[in-house]
Protein backbone atom coordinates (compact mmCIF):
# COMPACT_ATOMS: atom_id res chain seq x y z
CA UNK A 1 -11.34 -42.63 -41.22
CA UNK A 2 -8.50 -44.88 -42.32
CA UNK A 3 -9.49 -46.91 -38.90
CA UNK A 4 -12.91 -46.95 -39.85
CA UNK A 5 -12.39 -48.56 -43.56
CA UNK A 6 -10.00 -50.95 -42.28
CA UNK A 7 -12.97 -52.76 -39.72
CA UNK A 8 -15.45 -52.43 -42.36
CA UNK A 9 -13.12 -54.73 -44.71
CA UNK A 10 -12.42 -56.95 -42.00
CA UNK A 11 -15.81 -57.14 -40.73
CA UNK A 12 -16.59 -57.99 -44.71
CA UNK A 13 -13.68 -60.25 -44.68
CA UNK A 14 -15.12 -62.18 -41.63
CA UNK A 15 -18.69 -62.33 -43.25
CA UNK A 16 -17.71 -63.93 -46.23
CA UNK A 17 -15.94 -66.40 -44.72
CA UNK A 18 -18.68 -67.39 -42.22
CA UNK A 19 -20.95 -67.27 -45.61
CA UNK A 20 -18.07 -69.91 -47.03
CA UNK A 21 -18.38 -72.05 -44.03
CA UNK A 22 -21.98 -72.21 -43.60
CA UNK A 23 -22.13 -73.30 -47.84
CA UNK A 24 -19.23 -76.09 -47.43
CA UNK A 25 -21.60 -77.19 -44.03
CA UNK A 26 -24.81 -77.44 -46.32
CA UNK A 27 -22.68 -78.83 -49.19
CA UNK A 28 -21.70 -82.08 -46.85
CA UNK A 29 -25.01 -82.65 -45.26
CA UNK A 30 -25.18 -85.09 -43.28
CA UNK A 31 -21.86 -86.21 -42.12
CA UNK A 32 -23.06 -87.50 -39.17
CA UNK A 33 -26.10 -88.72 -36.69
CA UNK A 34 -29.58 -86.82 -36.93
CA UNK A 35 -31.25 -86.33 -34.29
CA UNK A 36 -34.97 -86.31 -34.01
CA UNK A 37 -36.54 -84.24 -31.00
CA UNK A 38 -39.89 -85.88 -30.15
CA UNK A 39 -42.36 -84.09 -27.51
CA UNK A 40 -44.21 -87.40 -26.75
CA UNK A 41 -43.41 -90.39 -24.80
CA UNK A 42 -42.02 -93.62 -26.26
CA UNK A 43 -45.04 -95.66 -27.64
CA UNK A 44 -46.88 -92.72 -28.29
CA UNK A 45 -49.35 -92.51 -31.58
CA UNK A 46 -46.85 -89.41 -33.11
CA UNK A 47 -43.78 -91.30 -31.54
CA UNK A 48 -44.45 -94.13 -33.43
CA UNK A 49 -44.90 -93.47 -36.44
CA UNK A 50 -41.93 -91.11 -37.07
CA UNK A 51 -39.96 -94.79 -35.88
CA UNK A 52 -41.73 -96.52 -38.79
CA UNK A 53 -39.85 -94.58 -41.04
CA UNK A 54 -36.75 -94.49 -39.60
CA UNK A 55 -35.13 -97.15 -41.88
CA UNK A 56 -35.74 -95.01 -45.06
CA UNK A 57 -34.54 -92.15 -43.21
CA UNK A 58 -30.75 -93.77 -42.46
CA UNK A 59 -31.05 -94.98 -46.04
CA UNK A 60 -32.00 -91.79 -47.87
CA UNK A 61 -29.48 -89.51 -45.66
CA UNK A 62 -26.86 -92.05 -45.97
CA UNK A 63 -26.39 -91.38 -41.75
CA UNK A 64 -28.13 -92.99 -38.34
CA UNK A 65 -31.35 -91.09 -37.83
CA UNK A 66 -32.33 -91.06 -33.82
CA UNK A 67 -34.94 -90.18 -31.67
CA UNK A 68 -34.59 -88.12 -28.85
CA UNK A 69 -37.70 -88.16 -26.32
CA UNK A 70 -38.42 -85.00 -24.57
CA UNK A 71 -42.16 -85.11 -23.79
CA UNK A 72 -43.67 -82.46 -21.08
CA UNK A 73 -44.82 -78.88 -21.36
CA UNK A 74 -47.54 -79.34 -24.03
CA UNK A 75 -44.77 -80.01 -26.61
CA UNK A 76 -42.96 -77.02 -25.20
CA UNK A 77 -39.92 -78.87 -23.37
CA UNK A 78 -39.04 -80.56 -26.84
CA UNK A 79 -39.10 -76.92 -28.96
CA UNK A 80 -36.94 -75.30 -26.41
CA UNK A 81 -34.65 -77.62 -26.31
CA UNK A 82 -34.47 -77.65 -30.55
CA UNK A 83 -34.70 -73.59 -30.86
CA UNK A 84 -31.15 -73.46 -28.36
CA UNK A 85 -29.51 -76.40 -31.06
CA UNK A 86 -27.39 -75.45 -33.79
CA UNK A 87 -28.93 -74.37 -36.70
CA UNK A 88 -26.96 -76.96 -39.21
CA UNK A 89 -29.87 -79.83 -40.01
CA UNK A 90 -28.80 -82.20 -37.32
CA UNK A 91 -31.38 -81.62 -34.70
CA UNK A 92 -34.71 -81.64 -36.20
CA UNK A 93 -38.09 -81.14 -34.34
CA UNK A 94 -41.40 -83.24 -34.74
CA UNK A 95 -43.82 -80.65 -34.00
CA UNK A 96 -47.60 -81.23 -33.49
CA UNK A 97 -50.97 -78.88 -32.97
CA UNK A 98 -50.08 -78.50 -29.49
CA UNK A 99 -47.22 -75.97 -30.43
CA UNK A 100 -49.03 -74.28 -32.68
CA UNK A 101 -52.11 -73.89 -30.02
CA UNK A 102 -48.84 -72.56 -27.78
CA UNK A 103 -48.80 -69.76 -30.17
CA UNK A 104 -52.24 -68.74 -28.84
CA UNK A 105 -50.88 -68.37 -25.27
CA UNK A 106 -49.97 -65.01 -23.15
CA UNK A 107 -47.48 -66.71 -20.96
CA UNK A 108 -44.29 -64.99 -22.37
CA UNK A 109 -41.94 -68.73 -22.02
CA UNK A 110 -43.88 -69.53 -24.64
CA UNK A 111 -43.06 -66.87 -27.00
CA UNK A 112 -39.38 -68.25 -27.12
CA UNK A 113 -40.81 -71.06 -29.59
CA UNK A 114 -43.03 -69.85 -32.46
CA UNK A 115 -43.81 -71.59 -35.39
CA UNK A 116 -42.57 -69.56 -38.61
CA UNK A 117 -39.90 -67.62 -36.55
CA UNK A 118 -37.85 -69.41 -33.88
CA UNK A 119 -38.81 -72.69 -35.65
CA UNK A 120 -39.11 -72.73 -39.67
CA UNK A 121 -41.58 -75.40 -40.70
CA UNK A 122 -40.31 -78.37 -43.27
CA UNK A 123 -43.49 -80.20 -43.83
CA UNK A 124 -46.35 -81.97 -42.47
CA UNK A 125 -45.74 -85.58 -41.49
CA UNK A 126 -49.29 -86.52 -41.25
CA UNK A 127 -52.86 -85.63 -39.93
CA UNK A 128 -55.80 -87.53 -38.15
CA UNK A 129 -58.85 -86.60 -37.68
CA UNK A 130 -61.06 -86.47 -34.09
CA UNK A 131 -63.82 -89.56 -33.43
CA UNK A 132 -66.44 -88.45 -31.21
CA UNK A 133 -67.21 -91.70 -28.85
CA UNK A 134 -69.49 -91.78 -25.83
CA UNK A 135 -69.68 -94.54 -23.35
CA UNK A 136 -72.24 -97.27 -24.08
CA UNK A 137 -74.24 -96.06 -20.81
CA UNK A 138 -74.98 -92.69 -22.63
CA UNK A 139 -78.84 -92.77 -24.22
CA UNK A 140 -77.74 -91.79 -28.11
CA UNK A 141 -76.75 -93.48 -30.66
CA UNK A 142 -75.80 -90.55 -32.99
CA UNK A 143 -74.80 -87.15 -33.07
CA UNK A 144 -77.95 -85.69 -33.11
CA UNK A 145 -79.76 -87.87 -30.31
CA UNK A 146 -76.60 -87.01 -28.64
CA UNK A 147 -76.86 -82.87 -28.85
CA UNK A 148 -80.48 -83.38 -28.06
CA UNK A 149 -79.96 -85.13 -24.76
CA UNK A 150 -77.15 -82.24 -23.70
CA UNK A 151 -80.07 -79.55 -25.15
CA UNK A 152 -82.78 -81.38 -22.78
CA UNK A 153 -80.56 -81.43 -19.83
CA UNK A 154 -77.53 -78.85 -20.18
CA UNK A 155 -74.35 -79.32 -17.97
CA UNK A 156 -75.09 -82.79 -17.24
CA UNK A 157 -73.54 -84.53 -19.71
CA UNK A 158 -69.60 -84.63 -19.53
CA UNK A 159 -66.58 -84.43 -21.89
CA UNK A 160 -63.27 -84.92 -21.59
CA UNK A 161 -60.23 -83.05 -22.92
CA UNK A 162 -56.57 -82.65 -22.61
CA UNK A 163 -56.55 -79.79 -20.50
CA UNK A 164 -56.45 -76.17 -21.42
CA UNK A 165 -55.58 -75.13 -24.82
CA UNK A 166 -55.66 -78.94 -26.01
CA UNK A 167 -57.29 -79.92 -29.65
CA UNK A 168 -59.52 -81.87 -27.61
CA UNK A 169 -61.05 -79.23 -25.34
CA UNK A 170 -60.87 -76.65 -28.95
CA UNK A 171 -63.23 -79.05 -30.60
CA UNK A 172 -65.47 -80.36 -27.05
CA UNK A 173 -66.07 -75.79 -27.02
CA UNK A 174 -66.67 -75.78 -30.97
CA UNK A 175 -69.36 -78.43 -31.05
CA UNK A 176 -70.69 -76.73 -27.69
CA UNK A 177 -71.20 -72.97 -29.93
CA UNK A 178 -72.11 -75.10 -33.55
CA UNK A 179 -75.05 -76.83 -31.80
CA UNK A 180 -76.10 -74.57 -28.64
CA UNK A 181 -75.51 -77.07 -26.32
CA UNK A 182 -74.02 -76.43 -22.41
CA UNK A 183 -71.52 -79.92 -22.17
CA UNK A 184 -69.69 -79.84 -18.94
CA UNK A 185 -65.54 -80.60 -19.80
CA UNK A 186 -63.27 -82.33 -17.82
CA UNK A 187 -60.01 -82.10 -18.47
CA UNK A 188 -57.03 -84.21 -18.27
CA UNK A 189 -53.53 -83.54 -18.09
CA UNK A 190 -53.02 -85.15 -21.64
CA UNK A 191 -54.69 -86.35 -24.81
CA UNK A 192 -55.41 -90.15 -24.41
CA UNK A 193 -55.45 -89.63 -20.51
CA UNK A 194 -59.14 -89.85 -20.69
CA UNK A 195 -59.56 -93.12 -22.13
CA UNK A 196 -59.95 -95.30 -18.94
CA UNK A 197 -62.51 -93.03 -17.56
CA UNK A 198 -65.13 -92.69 -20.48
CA UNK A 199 -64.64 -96.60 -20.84
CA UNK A 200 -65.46 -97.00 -17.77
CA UNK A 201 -68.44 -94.30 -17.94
CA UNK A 202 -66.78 -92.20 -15.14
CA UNK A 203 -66.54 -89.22 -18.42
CA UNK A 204 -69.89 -89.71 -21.23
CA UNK A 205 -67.49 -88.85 -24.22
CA UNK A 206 -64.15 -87.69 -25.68
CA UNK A 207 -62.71 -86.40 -28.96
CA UNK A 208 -60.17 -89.23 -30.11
CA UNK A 209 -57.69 -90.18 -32.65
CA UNK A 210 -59.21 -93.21 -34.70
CA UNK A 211 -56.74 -95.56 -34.32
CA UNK A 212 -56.68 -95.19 -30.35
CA UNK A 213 -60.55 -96.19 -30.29
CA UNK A 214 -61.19 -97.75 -33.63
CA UNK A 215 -61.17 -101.89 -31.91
CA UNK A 216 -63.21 -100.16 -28.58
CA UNK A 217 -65.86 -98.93 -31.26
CA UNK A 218 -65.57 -102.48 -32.97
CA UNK A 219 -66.14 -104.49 -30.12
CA UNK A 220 -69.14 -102.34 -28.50
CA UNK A 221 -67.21 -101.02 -25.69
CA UNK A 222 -67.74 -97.41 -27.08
CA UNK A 223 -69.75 -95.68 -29.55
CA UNK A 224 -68.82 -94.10 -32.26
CA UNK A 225 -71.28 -90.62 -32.88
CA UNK A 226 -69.29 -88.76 -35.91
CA UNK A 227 -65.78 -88.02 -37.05
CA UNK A 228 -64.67 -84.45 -37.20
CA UNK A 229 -63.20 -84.60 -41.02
CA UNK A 230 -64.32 -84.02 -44.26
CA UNK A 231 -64.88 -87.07 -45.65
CA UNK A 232 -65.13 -91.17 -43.98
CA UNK A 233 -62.14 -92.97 -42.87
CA UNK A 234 -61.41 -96.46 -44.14
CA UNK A 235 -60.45 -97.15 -40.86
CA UNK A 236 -64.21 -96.23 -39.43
CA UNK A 237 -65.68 -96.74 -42.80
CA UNK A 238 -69.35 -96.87 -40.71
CA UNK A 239 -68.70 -93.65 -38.89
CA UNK A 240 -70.40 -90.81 -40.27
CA UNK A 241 -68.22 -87.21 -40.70
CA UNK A 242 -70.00 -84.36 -38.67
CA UNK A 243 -71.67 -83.01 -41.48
CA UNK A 244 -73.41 -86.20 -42.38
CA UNK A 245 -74.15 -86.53 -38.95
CA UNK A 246 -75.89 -82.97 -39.41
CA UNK A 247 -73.30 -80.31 -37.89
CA UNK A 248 -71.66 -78.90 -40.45
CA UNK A 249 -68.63 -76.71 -40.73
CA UNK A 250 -67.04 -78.89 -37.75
CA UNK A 251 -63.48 -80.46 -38.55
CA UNK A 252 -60.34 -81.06 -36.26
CA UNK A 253 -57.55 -82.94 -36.68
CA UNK A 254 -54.63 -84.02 -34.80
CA UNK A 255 -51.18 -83.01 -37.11
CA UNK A 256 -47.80 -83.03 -36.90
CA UNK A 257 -44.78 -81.67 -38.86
CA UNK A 258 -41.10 -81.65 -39.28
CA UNK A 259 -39.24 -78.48 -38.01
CA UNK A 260 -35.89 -76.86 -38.06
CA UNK A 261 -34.01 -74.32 -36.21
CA UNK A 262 -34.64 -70.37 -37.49
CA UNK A 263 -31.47 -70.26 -39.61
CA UNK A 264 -30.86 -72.99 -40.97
CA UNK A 265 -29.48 -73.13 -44.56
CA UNK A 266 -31.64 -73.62 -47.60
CA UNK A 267 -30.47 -76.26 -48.97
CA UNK A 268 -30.40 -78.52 -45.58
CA UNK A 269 -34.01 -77.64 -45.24
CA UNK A 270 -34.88 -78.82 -48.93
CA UNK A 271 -32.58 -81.95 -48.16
CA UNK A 272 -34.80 -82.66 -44.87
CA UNK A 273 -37.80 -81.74 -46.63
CA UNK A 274 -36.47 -84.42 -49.60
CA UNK A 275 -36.10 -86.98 -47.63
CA UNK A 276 -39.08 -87.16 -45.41
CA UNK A 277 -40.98 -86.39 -48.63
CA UNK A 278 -39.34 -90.07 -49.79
CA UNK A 279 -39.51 -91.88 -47.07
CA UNK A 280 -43.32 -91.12 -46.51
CA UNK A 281 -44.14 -92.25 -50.16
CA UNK A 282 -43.17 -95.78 -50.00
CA UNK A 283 -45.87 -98.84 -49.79
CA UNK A 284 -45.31 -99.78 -46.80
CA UNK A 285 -45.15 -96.04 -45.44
CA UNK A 286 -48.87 -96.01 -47.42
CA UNK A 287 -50.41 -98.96 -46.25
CA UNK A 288 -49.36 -97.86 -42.93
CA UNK A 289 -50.91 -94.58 -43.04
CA UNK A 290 -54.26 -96.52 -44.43
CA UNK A 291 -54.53 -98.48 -41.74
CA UNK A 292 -54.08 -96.10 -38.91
CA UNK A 293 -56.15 -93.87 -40.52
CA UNK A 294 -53.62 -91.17 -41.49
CA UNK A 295 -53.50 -88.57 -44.23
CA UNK A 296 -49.96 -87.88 -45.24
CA UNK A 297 -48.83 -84.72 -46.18
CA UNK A 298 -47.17 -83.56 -48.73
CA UNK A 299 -46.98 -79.64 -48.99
CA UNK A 300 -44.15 -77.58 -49.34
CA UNK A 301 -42.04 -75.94 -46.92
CA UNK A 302 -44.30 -72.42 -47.78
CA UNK A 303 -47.40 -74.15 -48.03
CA UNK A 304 -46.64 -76.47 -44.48
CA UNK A 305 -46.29 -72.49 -43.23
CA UNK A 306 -49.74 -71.04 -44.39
CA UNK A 307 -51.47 -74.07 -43.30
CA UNK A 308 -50.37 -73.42 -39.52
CA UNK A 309 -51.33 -69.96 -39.96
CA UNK A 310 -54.64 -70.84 -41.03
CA UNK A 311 -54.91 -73.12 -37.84
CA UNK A 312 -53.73 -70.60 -35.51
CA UNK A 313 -56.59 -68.00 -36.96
CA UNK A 314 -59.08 -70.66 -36.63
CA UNK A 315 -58.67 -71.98 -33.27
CA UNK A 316 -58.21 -68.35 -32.12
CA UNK A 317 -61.13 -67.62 -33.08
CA UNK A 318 -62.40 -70.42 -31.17
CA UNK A 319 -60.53 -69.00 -28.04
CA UNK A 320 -61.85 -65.92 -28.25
CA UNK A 321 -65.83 -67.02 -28.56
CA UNK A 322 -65.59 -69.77 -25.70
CA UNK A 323 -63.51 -66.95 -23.74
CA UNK A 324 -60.64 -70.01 -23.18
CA UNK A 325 -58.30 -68.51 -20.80
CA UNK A 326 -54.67 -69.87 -22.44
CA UNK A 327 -52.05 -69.26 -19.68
C-alpha cells in the first residue's frame, strides 16, 4: 500500500511538472521559425496566397514564418506529415476541402488525419467559389441552354473533375441530380489539370476557381454559364450565381484553413488564430482578396469547426445519392 501511494505522488509529481513545462512553452511562443505545411505545389492558387501574407506573419509573431511544400495524396501527404509534429505551435497545417472530403473516405490511412481530432482547426483562411465554363464550341450560352442540350442528348456532353472525391467532381454529380441531367465526367488527377483540355474543347466544361479562368472568360476563349455562390463576384461581376441562372440550392466553394496538431496548448492556438486573424485584415491583404475573388474568413476556432462539419454532412450526402465510391 505504502508502494502504491508513493507512485501515485510521483506519477502526480511528474504531471505537474509536464503541466509546468507545457505553460512556460505556451508562455514563450514563438521563440523560433514557424513552419507552414502546404499540400499544394509552389505557384499554386492556395500556395500563394498564404506567401502574400507572410510578411505580416514574421512581423506579428516577431519570428521567420516558412513554407514547407508537401503536395501529393489529395492533401493527405501534408496532414500526415503535421499530425506526427510536435504539438507546440511551430508546425502549422494549411488545410483545404480536399481533407475534409478525406473524411468521407473508407480507406483506413486516411483515418490517421481527421479534421476536429488528429488536427484541431484554427480558422478559415479564405473561400472561392466554383465558375462553371464550357468551351466556346459547346451550343449554350447559359446555364439553362446548357442543361437543356445534356437533357436532349444525355451522356454526350463531358465534364471534367479532379478525380474521385474532388470538389469538382462533388459539384459536376450535384448539378447532374439538381437538374436531371446524365453529363459524362472525366476526371483528372488534380483540380486545374483540366484546363488545357476544355480550352482546347477536348472536355465541354469544368467547375473552376474564378481567378484561374476569369481573363479566359474575358477574352472569349471560354464561357462563363453560372457561379456556384450565393451572390456575384466582383471579379465576374457579369456572371450570374446558379440561382439566377435558375438552379437553385447549388453552391460550392473551394476553402482552406489553418490547422494545428491535436494537443496543442490553448493559448498557442489563440496566438495562431491572432495572428492570421491580423495579418488577413490589412488593405493590402483586402484588396488582394477582392481581386482574386476571395472571401476571407473570419470565424472562430469553434465556429471554423462546425462549418467543416456542416461540409462533411453535405457533401456526404452528395456521396451517398450519386453512389461515389471514395476509396
Amino acid at each position: 500500500m505504502k508502494l502504491t501511494l508513493q507512485s501515485l505522488q510521483r506519477m502526480s509529481l511528474m504531471a505537474l511538472v509536464a503541466v509546468v513545462c507545457l505553460t512556460a512553452q505556451a508562455q514563450n511562443f514563438p521563440s523560433k521559425t514557424i513552419r507552414i505545411v502546404e499540400p499544394a505545389g509552389p505557384g499554386s492558387a492556395v500556395d500563394t496566397a498564404v506567401r502574400d501574407i507572410l510578411p505580416a506573419l514574421n512581423e506579428g509573431f516577431g519570428q521567420q514564418v516558412i513554407i514547407d511544400n508537401k503536395p501529393g495524396g489529395n492533401s493527405t501527404i501534408g496532414a500526415r506529415e503535421v499530425v506526427r509534429a510536435p504539438a507546440d505551435g511551430y508546425t502549422i497545417f494549411h488545410g483545404n476541402i480536399n481533407n475534409a472530403l478525406n473524411d468521407l473516405s473508407t480507406n483506413v490511412n486516411n483515418n490517421c488525419c481527421r479534421l476536429g481530432e488528429a488536427l484541431v482547426p484554427v480558422m478559415r483562411l479564405f473561400s472561392t467559389p466554383l465558375v462553371l465554363v464550357v468551351n466556346p464550341n459547346v451550343k449554350a450560352r447559359t446555364l439553362k441552354e446548357f442543361l437543356a442540350l445534356a437533357k436532349s442528348e444525355p451522356d454526350v456532353l463531358t465534364y471534367a473533375s479532379g478525380g474521385p472525391g474532388s470538389i469538382t467532381q462533388l459539384l459536376g454529380e450535384l448539378v447532374k441530380s439538381k437538374a436531371g441531367v446524365s453529363i459524362q465526367e472525366v476526371p483528372y488527377k488534380a483540380i486545374g489539370a483540366e484546363l488545357p483540355d476544355v480550352m482546347a474543347g477536348h472536355v465541354n466544361a469544368a467547375y473552376l476557381a474564378p481567378v484561374v479562368v476569369a481573363q479566359l472568360i474575358k477574352s472569349g476563349k471560354l464561357i462563363a454559364l453560372g457561379i456556384a455562390s450565393p451572390k456575384r463576384l466582383s471579379l465576374l461581376s457579369d456572371v450570374p450565381t446558379f440561382a439566377e441562372a435558375g438552379l437553385p440550392n447549388v453552391e460550392a466553394a473551394g476553402w482552406n484553413g489553418i490547422f494545428l496538431p491535436s494537443g496543442t496548448a490553448a493559448p498557442v492556438v489563440n496566438r495562431v488564430f491572432k495572428e492570421f486573424t491580423k495579418a488577413l485584415s490589412s488593405p493590402a491583404a483586402k484588396a488582394h482578396g477582392a481581386e482574386m475573388g476571395y472571401e476571407y474568413g473570419s470565424e472562430s476556432p469553434e465556429e471554423f469547426n462546425l462549418f467543416i462539419k456542416s461540409e462533411i454532412s453535405k457533401w456526404g450526402q452528395v456521396v451517398k445519392e450519386a453512389k461515389i465510391k471514395l476509396e
